[in-house]
PDB file of N, CA and C in Angstrom:
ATOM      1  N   UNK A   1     154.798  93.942  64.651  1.00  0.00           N
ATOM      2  CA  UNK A   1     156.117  94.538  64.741  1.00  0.00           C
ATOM      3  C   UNK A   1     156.453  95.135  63.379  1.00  0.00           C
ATOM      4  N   UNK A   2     156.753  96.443  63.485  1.00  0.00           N
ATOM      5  CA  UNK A   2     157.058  96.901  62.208  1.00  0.00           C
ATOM      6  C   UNK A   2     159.162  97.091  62.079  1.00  0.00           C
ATOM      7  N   UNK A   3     159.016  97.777  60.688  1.00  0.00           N
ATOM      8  CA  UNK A   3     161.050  97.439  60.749  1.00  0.00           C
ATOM      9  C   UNK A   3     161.751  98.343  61.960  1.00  0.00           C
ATOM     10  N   UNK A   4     161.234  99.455  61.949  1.00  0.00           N
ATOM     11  CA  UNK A   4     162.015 100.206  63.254  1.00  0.00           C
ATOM     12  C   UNK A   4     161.993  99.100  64.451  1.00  0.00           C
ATOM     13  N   UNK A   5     160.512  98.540  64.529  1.00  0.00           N
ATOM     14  CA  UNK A   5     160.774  97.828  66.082  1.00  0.00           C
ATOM     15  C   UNK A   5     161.814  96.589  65.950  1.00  0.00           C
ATOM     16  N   UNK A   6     161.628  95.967  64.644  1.00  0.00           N
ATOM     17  CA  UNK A   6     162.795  94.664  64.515  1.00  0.00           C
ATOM     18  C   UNK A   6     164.229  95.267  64.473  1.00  0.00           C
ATOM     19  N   UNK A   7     164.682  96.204  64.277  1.00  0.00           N
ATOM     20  CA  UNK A   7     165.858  96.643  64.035  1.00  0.00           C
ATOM     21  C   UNK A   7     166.180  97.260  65.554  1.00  0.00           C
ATOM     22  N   UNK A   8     165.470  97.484  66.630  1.00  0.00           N
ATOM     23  CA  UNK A   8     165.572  97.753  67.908  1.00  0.00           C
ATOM     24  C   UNK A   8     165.599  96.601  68.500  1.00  0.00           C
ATOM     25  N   UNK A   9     164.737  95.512  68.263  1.00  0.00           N
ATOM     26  CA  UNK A   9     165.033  93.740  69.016  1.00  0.00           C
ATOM     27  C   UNK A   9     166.377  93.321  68.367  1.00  0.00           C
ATOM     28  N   UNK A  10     166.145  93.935  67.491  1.00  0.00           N
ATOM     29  CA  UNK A  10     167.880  93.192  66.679  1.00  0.00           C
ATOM     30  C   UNK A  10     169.030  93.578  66.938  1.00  0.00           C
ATOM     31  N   UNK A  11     169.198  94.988  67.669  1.00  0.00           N
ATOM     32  CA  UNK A  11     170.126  95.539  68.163  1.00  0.00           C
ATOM     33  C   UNK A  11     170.137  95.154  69.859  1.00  0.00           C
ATOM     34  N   UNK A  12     169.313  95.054  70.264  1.00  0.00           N
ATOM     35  CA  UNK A  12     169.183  94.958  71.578  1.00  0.00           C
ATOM     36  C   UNK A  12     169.423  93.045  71.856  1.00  0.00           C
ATOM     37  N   UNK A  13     169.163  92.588  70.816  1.00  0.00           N
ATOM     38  CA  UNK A  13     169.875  91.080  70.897  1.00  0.00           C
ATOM     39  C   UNK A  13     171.090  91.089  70.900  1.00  0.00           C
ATOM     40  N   UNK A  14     171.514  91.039  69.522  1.00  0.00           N
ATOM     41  CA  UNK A  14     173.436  91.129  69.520  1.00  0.00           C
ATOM     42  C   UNK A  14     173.827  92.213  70.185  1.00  0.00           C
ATOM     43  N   UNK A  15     173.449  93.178  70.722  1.00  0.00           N
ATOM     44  CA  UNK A  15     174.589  94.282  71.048  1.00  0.00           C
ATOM     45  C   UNK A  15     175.136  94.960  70.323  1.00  0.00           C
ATOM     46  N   UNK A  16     174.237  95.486  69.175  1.00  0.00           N
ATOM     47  CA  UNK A  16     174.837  96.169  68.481  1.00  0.00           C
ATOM     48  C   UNK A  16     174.383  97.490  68.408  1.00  0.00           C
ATOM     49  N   UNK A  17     174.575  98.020  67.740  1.00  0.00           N
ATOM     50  CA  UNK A  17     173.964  99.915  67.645  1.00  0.00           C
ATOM     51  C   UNK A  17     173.031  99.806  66.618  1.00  0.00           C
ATOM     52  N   UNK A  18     172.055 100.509  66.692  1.00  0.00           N
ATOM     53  CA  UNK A  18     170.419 100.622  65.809  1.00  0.00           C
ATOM     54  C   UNK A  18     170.964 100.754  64.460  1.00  0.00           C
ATOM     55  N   UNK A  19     171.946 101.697  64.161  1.00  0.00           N
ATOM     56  CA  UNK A  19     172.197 101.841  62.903  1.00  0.00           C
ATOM     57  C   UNK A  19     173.082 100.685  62.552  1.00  0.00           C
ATOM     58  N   UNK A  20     173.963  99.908  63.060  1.00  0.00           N
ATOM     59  CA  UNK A  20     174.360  98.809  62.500  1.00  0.00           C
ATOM     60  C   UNK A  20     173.352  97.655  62.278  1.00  0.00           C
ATOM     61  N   UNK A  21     172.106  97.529  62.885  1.00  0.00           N
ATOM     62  CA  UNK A  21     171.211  96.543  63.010  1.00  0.00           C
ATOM     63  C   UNK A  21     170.550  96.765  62.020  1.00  0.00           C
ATOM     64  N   UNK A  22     170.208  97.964  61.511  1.00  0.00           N
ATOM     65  CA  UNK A  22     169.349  98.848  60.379  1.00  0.00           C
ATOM     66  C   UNK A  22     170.240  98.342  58.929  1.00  0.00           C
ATOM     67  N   UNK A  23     171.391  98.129  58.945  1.00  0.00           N
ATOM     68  CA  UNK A  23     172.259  98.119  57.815  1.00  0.00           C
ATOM     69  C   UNK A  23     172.099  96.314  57.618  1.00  0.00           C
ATOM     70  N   UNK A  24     172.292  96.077  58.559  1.00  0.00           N
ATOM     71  CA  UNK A  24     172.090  94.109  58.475  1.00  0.00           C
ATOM     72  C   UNK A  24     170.666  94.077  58.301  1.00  0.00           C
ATOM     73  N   UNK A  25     170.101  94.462  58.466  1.00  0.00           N
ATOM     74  CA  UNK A  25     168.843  93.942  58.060  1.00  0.00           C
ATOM     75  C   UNK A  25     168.213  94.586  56.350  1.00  0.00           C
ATOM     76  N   UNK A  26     168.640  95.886  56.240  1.00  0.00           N
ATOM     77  CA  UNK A  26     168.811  96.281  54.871  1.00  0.00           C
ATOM     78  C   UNK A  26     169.335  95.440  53.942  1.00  0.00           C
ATOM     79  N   UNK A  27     170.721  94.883  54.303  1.00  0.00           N
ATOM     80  CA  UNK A  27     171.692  93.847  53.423  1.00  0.00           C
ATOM     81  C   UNK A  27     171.203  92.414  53.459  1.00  0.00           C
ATOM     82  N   UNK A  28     170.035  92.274  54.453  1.00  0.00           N
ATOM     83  CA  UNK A  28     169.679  90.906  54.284  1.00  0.00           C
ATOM     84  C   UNK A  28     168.192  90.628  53.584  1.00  0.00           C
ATOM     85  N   UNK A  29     167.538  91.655  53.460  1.00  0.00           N
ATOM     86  CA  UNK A  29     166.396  92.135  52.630  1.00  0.00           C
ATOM     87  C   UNK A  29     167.076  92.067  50.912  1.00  0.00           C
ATOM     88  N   UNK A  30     167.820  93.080  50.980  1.00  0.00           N
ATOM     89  CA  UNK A  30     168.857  92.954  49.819  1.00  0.00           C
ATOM     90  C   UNK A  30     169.358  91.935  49.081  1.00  0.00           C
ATOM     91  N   UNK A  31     170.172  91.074  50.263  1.00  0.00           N
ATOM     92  CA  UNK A  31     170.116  89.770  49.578  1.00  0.00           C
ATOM     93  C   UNK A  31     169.235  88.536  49.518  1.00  0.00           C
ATOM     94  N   UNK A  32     168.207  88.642  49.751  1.00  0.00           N
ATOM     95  CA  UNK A  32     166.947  88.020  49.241  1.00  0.00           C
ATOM     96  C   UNK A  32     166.933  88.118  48.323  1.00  0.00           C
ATOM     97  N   UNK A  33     166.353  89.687  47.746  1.00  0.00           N
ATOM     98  CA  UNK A  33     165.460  89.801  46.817  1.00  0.00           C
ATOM     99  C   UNK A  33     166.658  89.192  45.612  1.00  0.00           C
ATOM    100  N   UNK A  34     167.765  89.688  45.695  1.00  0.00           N
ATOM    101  CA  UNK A  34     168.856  89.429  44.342  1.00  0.00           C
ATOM    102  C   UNK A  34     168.461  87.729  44.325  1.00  0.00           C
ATOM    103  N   UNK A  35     168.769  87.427  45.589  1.00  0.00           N
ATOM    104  CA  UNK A  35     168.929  85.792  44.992  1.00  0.00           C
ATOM    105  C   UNK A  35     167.247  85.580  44.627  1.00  0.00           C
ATOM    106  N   UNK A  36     166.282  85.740  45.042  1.00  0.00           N
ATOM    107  CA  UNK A  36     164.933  85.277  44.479  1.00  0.00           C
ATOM    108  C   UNK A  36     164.582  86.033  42.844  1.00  0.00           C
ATOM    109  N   UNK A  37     165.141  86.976  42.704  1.00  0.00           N
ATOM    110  CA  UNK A  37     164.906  87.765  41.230  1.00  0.00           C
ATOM    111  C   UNK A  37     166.072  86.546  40.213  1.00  0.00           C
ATOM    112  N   UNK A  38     166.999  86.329  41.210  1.00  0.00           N
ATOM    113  CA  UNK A  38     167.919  85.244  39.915  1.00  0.00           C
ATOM    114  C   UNK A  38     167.500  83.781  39.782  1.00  0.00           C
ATOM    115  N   UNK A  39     166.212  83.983  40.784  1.00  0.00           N
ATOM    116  CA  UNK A  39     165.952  82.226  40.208  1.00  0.00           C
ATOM    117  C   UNK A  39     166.049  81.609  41.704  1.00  0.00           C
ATOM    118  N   UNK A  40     167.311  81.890  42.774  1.00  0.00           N
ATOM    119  CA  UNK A  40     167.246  80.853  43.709  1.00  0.00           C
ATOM    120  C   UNK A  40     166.699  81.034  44.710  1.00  0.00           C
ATOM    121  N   UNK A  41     166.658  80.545  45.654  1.00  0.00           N
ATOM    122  CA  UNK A  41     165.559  80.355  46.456  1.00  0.00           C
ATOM    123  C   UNK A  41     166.823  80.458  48.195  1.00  0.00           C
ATOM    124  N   UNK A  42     166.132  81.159  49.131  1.00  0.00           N
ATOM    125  CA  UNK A  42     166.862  81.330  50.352  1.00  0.00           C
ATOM    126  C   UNK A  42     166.597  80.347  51.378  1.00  0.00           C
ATOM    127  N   UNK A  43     167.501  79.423  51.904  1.00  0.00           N
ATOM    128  CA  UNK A  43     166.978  78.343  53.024  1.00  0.00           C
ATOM    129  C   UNK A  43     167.652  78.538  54.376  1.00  0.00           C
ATOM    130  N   UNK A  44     166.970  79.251  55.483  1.00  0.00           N
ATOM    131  CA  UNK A  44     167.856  79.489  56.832  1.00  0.00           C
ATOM    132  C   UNK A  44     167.391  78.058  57.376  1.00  0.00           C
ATOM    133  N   UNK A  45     167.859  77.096  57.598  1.00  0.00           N
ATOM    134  CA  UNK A  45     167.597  75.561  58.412  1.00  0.00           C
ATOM    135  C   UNK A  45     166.735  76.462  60.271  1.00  0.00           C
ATOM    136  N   UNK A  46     165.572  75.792  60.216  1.00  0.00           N
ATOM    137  CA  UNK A  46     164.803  76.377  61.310  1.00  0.00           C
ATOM    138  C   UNK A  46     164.397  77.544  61.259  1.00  0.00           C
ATOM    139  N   UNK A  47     164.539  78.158  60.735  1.00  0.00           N
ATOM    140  CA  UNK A  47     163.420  79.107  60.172  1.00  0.00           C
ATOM    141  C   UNK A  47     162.599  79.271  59.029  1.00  0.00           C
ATOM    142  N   UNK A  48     163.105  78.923  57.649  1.00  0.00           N
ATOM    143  CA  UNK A  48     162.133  78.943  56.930  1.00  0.00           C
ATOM    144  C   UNK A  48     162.541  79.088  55.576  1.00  0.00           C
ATOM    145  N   UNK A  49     162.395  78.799  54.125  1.00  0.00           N
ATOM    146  CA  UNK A  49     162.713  78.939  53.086  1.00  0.00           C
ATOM    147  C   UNK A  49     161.754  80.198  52.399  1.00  0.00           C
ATOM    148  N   UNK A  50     162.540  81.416  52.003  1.00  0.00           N
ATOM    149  CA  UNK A  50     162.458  81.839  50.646  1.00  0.00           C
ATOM    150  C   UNK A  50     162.618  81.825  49.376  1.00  0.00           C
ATOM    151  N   UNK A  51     161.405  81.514  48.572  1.00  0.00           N
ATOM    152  CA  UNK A  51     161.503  81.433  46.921  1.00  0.00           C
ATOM    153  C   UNK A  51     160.437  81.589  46.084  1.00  0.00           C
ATOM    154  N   UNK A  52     160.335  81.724  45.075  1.00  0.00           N
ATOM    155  CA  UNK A  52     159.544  81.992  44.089  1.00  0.00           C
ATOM    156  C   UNK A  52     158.451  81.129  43.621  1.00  0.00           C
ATOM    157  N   UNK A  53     157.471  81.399  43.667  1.00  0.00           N
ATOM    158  CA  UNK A  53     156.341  80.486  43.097  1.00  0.00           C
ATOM    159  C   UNK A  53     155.873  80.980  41.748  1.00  0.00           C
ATOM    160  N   UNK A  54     155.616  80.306  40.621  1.00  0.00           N
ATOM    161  CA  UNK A  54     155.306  80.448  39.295  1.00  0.00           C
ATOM    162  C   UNK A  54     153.324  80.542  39.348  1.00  0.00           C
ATOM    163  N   UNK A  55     152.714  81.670  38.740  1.00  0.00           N
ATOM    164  CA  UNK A  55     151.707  81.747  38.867  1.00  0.00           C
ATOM    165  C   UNK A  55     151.481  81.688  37.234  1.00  0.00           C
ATOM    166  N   UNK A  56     150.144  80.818  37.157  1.00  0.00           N
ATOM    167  CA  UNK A  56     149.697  80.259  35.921  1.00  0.00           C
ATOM    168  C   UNK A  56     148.992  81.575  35.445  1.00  0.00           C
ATOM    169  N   UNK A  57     148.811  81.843  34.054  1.00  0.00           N
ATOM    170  CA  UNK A  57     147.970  82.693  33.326  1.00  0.00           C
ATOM    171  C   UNK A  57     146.488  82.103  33.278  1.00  0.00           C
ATOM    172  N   UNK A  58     145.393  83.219  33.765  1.00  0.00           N
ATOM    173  CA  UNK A  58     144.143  82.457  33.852  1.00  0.00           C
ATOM    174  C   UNK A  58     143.209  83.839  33.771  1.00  0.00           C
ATOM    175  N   UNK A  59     141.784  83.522  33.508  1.00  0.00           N
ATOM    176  CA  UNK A  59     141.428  84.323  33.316  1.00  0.00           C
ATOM    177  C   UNK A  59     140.385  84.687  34.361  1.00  0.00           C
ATOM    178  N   UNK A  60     140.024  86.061  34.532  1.00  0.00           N
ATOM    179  CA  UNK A  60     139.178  86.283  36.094  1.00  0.00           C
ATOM    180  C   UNK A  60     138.180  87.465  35.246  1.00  0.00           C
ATOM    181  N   UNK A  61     137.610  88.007  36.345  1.00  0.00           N
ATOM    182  CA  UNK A  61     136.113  88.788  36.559  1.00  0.00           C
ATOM    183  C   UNK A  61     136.599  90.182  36.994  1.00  0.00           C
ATOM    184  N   UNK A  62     136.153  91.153  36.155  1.00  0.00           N
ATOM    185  CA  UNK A  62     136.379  92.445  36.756  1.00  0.00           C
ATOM    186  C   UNK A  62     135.030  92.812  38.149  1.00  0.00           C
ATOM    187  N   UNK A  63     135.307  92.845  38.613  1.00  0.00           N
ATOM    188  CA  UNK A  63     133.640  92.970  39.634  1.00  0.00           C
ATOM    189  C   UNK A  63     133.415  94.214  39.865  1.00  0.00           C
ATOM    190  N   UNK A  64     133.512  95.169  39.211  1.00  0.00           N
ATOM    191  CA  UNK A  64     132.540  96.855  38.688  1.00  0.00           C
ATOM    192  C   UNK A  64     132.046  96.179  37.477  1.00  0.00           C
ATOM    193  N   UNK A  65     132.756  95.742  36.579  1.00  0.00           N
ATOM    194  CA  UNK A  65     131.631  95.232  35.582  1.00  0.00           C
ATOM    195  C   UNK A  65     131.187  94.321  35.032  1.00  0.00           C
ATOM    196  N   UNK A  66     131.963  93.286  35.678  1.00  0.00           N
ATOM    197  CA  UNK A  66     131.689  91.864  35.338  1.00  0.00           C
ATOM    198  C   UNK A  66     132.214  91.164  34.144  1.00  0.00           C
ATOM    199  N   UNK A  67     133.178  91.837  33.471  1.00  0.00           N
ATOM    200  CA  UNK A  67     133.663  91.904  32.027  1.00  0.00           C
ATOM    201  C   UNK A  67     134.651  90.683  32.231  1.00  0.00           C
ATOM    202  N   UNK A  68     135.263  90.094  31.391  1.00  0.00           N
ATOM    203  CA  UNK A  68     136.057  88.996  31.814  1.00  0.00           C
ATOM    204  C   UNK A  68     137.366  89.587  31.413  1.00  0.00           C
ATOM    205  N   UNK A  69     138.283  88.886  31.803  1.00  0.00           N
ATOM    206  CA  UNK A  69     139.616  89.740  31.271  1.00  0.00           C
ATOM    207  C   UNK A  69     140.868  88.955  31.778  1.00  0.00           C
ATOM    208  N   UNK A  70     141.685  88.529  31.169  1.00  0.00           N
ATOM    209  CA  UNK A  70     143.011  87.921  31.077  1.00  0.00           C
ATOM    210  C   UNK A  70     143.845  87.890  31.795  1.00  0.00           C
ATOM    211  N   UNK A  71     144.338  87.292  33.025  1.00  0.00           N
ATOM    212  CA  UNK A  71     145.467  88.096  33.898  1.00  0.00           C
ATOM    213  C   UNK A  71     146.460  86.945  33.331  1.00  0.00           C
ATOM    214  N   UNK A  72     147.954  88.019  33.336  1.00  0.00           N
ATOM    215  CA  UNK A  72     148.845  87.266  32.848  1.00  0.00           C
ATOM    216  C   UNK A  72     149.521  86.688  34.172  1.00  0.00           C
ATOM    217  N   UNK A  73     150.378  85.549  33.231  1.00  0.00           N
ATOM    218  CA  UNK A  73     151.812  84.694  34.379  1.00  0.00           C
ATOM    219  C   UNK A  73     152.348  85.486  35.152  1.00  0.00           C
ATOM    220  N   UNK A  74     152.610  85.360  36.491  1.00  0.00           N
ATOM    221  CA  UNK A  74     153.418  86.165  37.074  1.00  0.00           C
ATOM    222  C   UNK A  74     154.290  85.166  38.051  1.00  0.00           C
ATOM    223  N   UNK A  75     155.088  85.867  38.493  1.00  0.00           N
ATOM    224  CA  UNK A  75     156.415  85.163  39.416  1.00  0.00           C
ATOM    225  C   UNK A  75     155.916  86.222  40.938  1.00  0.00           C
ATOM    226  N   UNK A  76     155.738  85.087  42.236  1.00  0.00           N
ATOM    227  CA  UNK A  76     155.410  85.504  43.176  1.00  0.00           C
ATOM    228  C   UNK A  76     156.428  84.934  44.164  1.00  0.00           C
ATOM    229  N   UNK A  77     157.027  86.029  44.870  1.00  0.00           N
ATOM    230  CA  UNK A  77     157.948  86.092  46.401  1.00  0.00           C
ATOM    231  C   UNK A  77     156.942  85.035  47.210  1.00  0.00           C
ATOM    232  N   UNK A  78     157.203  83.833  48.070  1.00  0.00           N
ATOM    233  CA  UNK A  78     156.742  83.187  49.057  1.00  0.00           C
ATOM    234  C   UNK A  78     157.250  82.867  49.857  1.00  0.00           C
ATOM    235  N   UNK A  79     156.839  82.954  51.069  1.00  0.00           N
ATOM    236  CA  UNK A  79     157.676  82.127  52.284  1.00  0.00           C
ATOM    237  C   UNK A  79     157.364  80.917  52.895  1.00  0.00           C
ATOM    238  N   UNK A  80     157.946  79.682  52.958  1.00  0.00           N
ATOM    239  CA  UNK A  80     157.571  78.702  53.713  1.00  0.00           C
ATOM    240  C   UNK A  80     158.180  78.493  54.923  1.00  0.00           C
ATOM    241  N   UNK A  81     157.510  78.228  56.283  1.00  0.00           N
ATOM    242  CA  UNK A  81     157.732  78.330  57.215  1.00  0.00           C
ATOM    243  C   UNK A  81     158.820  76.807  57.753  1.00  0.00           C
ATOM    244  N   UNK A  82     159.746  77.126  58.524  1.00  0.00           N
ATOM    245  CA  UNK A  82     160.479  75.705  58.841  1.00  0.00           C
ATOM    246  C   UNK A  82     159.889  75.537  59.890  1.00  0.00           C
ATOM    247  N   UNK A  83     160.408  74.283  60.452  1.00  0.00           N
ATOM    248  CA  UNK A  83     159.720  73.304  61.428  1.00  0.00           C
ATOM    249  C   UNK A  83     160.273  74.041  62.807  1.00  0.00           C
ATOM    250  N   UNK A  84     161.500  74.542  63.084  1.00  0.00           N
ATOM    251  CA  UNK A  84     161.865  75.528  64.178  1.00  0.00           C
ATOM    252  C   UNK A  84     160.744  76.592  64.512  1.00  0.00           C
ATOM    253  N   UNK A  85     160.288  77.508  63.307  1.00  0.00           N
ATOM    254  CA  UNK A  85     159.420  78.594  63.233  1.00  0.00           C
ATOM    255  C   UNK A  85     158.146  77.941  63.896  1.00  0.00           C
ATOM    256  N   UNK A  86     157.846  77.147  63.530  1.00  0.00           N
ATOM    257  CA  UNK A  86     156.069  76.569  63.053  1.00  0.00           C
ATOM    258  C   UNK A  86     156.388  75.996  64.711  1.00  0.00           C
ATOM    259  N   UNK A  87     157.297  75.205  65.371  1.00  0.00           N
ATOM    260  CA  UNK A  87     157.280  74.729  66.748  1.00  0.00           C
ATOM    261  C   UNK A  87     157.453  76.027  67.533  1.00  0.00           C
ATOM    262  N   UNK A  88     157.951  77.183  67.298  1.00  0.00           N
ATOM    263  CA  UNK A  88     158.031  78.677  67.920  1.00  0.00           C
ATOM    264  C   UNK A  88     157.030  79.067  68.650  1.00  0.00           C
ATOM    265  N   UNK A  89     155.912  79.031  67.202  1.00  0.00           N
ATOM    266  CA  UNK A  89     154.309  79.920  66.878  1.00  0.00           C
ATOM    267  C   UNK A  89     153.676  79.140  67.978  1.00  0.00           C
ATOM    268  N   UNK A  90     153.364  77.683  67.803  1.00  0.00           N
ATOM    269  CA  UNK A  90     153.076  76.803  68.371  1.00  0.00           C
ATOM    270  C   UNK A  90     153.046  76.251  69.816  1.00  0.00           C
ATOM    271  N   UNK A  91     154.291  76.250  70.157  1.00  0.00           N
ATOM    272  CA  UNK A  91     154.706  75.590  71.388  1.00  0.00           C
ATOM    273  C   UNK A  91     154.836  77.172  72.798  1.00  0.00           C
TER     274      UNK A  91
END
């Protein structure tokens, strides 16, 4: 499912019009990312937590040349799945 098709299930759930479904889902993308760029982390109960995972500095393999080379710390977007979701997939 890509965003046009979720923003058509999403309108066609609530009853709303494509372009209002398009705007809630814009504003809720939106407010993710603000709260995960400030540090906190998003928890919908039964569906699933968004937050940030801290990636260690380590060093890896270029594989065209085999050269070794440094990758730095980085901060990575993750999703963990809730127990609602995971019984969804599942059941």
């Amino acid at each position: 499912m890509n965003k046009s098709e979720l923003i058509d299930a999403m309108a066609a759930s609530a009853n709303i019009s494509k372009a209002d479904a398009g705007r809630a889902l814009d504003a809720f993308i939106d407010a993710v990312g603000t709260a995960l760029k400030s540090g906190d982390q998003v928890t919908l109960v039964g569906f699933g937590t968004f937050l940030v995972r801290e990636r260690e500095a380590r060093s890896g393999r270029n594989p065209r040349t085999g050269e070794t080379i440094e990758i730095s710390a980085s901060r990575l977007p993750s999703f963990k799945a809730g127990k609602g979701l995971k019984d969804a997939v599942n059941g």
